[in-house]
Every structure is written in C-alpha cells, then in structure tokens.
Protein backbone atom coordinates (compact mmCIF):
# COMPACT_ATOMS: atom_id res chain seq x y z
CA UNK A 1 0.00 0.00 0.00
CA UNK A 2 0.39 3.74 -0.50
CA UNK A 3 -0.11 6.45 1.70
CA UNK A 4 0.36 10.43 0.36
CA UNK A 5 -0.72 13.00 2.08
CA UNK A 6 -0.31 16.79 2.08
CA UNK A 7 -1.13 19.46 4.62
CA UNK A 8 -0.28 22.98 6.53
CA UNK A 9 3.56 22.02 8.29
CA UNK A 10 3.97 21.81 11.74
CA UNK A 11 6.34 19.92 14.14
CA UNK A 12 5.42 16.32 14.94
CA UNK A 13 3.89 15.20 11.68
CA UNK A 14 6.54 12.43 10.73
CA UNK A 15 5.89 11.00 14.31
CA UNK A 16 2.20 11.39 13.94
CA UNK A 17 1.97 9.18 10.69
CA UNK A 18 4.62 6.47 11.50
CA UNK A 19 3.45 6.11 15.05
CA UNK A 20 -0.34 6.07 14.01
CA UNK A 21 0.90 3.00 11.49
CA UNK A 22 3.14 1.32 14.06
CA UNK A 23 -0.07 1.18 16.46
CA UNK A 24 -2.20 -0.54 13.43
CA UNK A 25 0.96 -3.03 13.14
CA UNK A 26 2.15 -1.54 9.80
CA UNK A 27 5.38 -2.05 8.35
CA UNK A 28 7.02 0.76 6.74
CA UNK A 29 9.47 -0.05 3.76
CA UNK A 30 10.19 3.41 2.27
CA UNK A 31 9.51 7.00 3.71
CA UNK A 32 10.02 10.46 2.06
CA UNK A 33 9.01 13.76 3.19
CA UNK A 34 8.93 17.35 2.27
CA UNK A 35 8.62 20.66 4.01
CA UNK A 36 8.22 23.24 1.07
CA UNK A 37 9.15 26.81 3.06
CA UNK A 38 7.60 28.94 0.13
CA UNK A 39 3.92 27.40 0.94
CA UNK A 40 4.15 26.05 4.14
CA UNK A 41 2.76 22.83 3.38
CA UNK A 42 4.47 19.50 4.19
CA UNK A 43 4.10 16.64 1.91
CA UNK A 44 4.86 12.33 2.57
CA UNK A 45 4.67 9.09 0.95
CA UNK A 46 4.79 5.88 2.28
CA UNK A 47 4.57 2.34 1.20
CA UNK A 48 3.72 0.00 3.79
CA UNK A 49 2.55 -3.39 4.49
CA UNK A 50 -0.25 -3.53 6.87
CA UNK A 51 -4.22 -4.53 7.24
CA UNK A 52 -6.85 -4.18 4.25
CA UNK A 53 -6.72 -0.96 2.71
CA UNK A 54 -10.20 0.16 3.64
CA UNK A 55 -10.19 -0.93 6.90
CA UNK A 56 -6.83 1.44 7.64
CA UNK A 57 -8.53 4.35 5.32
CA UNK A 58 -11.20 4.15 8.58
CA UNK A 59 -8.81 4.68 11.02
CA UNK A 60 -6.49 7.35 9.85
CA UNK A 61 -9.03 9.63 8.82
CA UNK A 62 -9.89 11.22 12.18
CA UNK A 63 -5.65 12.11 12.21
CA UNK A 64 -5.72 13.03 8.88
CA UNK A 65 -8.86 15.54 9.95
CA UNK A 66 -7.47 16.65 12.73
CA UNK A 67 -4.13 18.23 10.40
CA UNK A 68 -6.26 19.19 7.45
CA UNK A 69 -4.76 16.70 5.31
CA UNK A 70 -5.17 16.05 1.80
CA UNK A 71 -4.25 12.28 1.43
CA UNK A 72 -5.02 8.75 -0.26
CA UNK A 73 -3.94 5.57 1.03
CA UNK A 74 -3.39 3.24 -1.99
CA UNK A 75 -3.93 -1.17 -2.53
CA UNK A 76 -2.03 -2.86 -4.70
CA UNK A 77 -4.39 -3.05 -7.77
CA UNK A 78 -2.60 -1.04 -10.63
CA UNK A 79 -4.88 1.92 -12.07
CA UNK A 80 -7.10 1.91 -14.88
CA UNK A 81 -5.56 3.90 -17.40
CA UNK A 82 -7.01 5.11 -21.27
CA UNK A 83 -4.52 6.17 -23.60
CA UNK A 84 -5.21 9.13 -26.19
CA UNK A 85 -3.62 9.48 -29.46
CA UNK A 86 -3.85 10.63 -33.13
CA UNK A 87 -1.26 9.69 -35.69
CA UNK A 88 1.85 10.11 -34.07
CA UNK A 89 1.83 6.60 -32.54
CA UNK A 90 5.93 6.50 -31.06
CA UNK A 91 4.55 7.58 -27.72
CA UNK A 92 1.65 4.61 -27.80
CA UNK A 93 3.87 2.18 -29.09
CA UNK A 94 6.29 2.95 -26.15
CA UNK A 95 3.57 2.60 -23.51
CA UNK A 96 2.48 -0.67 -24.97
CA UNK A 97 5.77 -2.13 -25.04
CA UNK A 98 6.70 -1.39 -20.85
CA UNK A 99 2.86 -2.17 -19.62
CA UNK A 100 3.47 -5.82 -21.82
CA UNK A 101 6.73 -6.07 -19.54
CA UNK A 102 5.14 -5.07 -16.32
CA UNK A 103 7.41 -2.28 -16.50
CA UNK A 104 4.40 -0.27 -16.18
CA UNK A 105 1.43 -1.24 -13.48
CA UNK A 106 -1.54 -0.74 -15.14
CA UNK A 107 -4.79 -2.03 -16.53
CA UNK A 108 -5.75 -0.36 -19.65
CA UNK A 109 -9.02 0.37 -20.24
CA UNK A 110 -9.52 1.74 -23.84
CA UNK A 111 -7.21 3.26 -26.85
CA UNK A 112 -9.13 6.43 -27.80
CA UNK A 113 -8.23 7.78 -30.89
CA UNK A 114 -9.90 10.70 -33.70
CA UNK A 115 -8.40 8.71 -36.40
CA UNK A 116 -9.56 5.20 -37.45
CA UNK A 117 -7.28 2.18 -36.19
CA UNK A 118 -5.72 1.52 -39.80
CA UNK A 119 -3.90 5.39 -38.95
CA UNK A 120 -1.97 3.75 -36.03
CA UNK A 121 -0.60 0.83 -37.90
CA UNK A 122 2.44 0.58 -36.29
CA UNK A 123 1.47 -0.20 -33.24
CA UNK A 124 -0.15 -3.56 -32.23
CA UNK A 125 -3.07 -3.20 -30.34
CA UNK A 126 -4.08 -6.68 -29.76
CA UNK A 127 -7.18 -7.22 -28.26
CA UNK A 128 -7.50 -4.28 -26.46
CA UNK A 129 -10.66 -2.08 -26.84
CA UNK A 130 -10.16 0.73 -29.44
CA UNK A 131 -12.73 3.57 -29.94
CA UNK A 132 -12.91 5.45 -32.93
CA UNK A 133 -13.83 9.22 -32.10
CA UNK A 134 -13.70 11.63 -34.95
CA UNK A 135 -13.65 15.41 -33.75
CA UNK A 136 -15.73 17.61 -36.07
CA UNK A 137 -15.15 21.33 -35.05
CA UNK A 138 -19.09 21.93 -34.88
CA UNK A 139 -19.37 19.01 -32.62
CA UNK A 140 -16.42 18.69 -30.36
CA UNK A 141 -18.82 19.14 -27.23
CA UNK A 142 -20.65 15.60 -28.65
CA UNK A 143 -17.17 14.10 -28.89
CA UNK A 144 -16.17 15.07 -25.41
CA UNK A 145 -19.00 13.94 -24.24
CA UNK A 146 -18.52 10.85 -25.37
CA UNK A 147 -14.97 10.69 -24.35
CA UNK A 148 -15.82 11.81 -20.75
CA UNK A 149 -18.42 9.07 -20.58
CA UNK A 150 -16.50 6.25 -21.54
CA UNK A 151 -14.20 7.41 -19.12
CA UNK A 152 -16.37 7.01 -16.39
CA UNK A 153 -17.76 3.68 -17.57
CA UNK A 154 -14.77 2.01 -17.91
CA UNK A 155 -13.83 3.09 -14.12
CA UNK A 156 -10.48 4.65 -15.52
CA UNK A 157 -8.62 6.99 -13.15
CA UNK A 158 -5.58 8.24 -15.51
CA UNK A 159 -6.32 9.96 -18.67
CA UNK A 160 -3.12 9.79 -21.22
CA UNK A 161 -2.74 11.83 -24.28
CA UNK A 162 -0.03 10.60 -25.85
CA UNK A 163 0.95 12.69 -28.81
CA UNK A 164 -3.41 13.13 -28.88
CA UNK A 165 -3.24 16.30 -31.36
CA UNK A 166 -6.76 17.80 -30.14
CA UNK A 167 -6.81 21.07 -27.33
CA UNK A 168 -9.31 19.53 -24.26
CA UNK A 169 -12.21 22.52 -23.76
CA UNK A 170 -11.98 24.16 -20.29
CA UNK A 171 -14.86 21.87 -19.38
CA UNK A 172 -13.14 18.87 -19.61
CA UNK A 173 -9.98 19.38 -19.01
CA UNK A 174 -11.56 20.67 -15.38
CA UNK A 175 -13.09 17.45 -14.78
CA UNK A 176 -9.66 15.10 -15.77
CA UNK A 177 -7.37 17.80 -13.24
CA UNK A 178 -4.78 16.10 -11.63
CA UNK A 179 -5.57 12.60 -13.58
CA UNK A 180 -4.48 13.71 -16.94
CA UNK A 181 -0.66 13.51 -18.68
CA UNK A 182 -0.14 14.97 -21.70
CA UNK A 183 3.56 15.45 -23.56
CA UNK A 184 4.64 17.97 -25.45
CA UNK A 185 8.23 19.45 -26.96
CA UNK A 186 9.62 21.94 -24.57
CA UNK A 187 9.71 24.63 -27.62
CA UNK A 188 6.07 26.15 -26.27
CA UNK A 189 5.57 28.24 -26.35
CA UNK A 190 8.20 29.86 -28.31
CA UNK A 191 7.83 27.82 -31.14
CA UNK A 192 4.27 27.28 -31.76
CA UNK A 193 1.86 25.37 -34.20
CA UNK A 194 3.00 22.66 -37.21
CA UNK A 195 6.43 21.43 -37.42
CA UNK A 196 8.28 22.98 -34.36
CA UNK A 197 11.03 21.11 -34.61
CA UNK A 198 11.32 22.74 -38.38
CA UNK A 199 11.03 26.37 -36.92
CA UNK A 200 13.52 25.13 -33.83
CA UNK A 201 15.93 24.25 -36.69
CA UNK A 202 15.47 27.83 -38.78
CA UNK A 203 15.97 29.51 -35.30
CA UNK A 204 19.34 27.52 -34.73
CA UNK A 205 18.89 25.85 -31.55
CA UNK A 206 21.15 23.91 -29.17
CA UNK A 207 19.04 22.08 -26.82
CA UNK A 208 15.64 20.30 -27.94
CA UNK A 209 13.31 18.62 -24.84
CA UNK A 210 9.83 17.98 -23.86
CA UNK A 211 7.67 18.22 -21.10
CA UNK A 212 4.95 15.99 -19.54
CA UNK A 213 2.67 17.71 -17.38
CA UNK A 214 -0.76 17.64 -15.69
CA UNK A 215 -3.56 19.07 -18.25
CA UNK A 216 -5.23 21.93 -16.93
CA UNK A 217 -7.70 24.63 -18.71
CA UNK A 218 -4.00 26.60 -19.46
CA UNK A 219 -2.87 25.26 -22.17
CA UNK A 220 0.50 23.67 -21.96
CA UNK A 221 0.82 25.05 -18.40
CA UNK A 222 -0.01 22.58 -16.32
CA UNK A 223 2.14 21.56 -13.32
CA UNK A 224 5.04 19.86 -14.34
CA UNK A 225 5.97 16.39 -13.70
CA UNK A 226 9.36 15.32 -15.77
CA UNK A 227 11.19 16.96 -18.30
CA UNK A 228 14.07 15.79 -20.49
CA UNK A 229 16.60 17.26 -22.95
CA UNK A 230 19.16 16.73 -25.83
CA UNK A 231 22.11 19.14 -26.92
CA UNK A 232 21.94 19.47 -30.85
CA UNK A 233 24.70 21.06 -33.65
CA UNK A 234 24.24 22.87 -36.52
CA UNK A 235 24.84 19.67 -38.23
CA UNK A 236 21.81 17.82 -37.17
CA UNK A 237 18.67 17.97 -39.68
CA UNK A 238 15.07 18.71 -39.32
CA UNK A 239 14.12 15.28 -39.82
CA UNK A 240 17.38 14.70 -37.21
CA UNK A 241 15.47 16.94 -34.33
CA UNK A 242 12.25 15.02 -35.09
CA UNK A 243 14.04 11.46 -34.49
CA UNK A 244 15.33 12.91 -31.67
CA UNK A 245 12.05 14.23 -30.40
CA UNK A 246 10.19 11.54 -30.49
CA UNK A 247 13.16 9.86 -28.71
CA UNK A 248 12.48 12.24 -25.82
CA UNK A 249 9.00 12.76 -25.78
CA UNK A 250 8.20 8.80 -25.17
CA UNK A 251 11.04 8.24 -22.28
CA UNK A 252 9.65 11.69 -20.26
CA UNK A 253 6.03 10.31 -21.10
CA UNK A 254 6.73 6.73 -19.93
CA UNK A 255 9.04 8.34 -16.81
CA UNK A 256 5.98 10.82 -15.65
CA UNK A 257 2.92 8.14 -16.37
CA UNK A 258 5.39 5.56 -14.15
CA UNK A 259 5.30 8.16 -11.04
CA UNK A 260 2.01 8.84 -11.47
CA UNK A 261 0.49 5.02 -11.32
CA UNK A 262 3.38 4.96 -8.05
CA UNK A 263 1.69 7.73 -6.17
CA UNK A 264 5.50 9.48 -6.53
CA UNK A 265 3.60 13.10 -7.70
CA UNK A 266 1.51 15.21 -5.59
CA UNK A 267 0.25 18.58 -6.53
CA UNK A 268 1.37 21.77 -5.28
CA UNK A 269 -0.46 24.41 -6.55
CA UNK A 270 1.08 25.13 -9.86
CA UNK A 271 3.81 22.63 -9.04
CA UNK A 272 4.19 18.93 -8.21
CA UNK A 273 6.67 17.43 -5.74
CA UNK A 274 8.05 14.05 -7.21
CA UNK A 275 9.45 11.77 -4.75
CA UNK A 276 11.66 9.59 -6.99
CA UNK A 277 12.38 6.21 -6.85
C-alpha cells in the first residue's frame, strides 16, 4: 500500500503518521518527506505493508482531519488507465511495449483515438478495446461527451494523451485535473503550431526537450511532472530533431505516467513534488 498526504507544516507530523501505522501493526518499507518553506505545506509518501486498505482508510481519517490533510492511502491493484492518441503513434507504441513487460502497473481500459485504427498501424493493439472518435469542429462538445463518458464507464482513473493532437475545452480538461498527462516538446511556447522542430531548426537551436505535465484549462501550463533534454549542432537535420524528439517525448512520457500510477507526484499548486524512486 500507499499512503500520500499533504497538509499545513507543523512539528510532529513524521511521528504522527509512523506512530499512528506502528499502532495498526504496519510495516514501513520506504519514507520520504517534504517541508516546502515557500507554501508552508508539508508533503509524505509511504509504502507499507499492513491490514486491508479500507479498513486502515477508517482509522487514519480522524488524524488526517485533525491536520487538514489532503491524502489517499493506496492497494495494490494497478490503475485503470485510457490512452489518447492521433497519428503520431511513437509515444503509444512505447507505452504498450513497458505495460506488456510489467514495467508499467496498469490495466488499460480503452485506446481512444480521432483517427480510425488503420492510422496507427504501427502499433499492435491486440485485443485491447479501441474507440474510434472523430472530432468535427461543430461538434467537439458531442465528442467530449462521449470521451468523458467512456471514461467514467470504464472506471479509468488516468487519462493519457499521448501525442493526442486535439486542445481539451476548459470543461473537460476541469473534470480530468490532476488525472491527466499529456507530452509535449519543450519549444512552447516559443515555437508554436505545425512542425516545431522545423522552426527550432530555422531559429538555430542547441538544446531540444519535452515536457509531460498535468492538463489543466492553461494550455501547456499545467504543473510539471518530468522533463528531459538533448544538446543538438548545426549539423543535425530537421528530420534529425524530429528522431530525436520523439526519442524524448516517449522516455519523459513513460518516466511521468510511471510516477504517477506509483503515487510518486503530488500537486502543489502550480507545481508537483516528485518523490523519486
């Protein structure tokens, strides 16, 4: 199990938590802990061994009351996760590949796409549910709707967009905060719209990256949750910077959805503090 938790800092807290567990004969196997000065808040994650999950959500809520704490306590079952994409299937391929190694603990519950499956050839889907949802401009609110549904049906509690090439409305990217990951190259927003790694090249650039981050109604300024970067010469190529790319866009996609399903990132404010592993 996995407890995270996240309120106003004060002295005593560690002891609070760990002697709370030891009393419910929990064993603690990791332990990390942050006060951030700038807010004032302290955060803490901890994987234990101990009773059944819900029976141990019962008794440390009246603590977790008593400090205003923001916190979930975690069973083993991986998450149900739906995957997003369009054409650009590198990013989809690579999350494939580590959830059919166990690399990453998941269930998936649905590959959502607005092209048809024949668009993603490269990928093999196997027998894993696929919906077909075309965006028409005049009806994205139908499509979303749609989208937000299955969501719900299918029980899944992380939304990925990997290289999904459509801009969530307000709406729902309010109802998906803090259980949606989408990657993009670190050029936004200073090189915006088609082919940025074309207008990175024209500008002469020396470092190429990307970003995966939490979707929120901003676009592309969400709160962060892992970054990467490459250093690049004059002699490298367009079509060089795109390899590249999508080199870096599927390890920081696959690095940031891995925290995520490990309860490493909790939101702070604008921010995230990532207890690696």
């Amino acid at each position: 199990m996995v407890l995270t938790l996240s309120c106003p800092d004060a002295s005593g807290l560690v002891a609070a938590v760990s002697g709370f567990l030891a009393d419910q004969g929990c064993n603690i196997s990791d332990a990390q802990q942050f006060g951030d000065p700038e807010s004032g808040r302290f955060f803490m994650r901890v994987v234990l061994q101990g009773p059944e999950p819900e029976a141990l959500r019962e008794a440390f809520a009246p603590l977790a009351q008593r400090h205003a704490m923001d916190w979930t306590l975690r069973g083993p079952e991986p998450r149900r996760v739906m995957i997003l994409t369009s054409r650009f299937d590198h990013c989809l391929a690579d999350l494939l590949y580590r959830w059919r190694i166990d690399e990453l603990p998941m269930t998936i519950t649905g590959i959502v796409s607005n092209h048809e499956r024949s668009r993603i050839g490269h990928v093999d889907l196997g027998d894993l549910p696929f919906h077909h949802m075309p965006v028409d401009p005049a009806r994205k609110a139908e499509q979303e709707a749609r989208l937000l549904a299955l969501i719900e049906e299918t029980g899944t509690e992380l939304v990925v967009l990997a290289r999904y090439m459509q801009i969530l409305s307000d709406d729902l990217a309010g109802q998906l905060e803090g259980r949606c990951i989408n990657i993009h190259h670190s050029f936004l927003p200073g090189f915006k719209g088609a082919r940025p790694y074309h207008q990175a090249h024209a500008r002469g650039v020396k470092v190429i990256g990307a970003t995966a981050h939490y979707v929120t109604a901003d676009l592309d300024e969400g709160p962060i949750i892992e970054q990467d970067v490459e250093r690049i010469s004059h002699r490298d190529t367009p079509e060089d910077l795109v390899r590249k790319g999508r080199d870096i866009e599927r390890r920081v996609l696959a690095r940031a959805v891995r925290k995520h399903l490990e309860d490493r990132v909790l939101l702070a404010g604008a921010r995230t503090v990532v207890f690696e592993g």
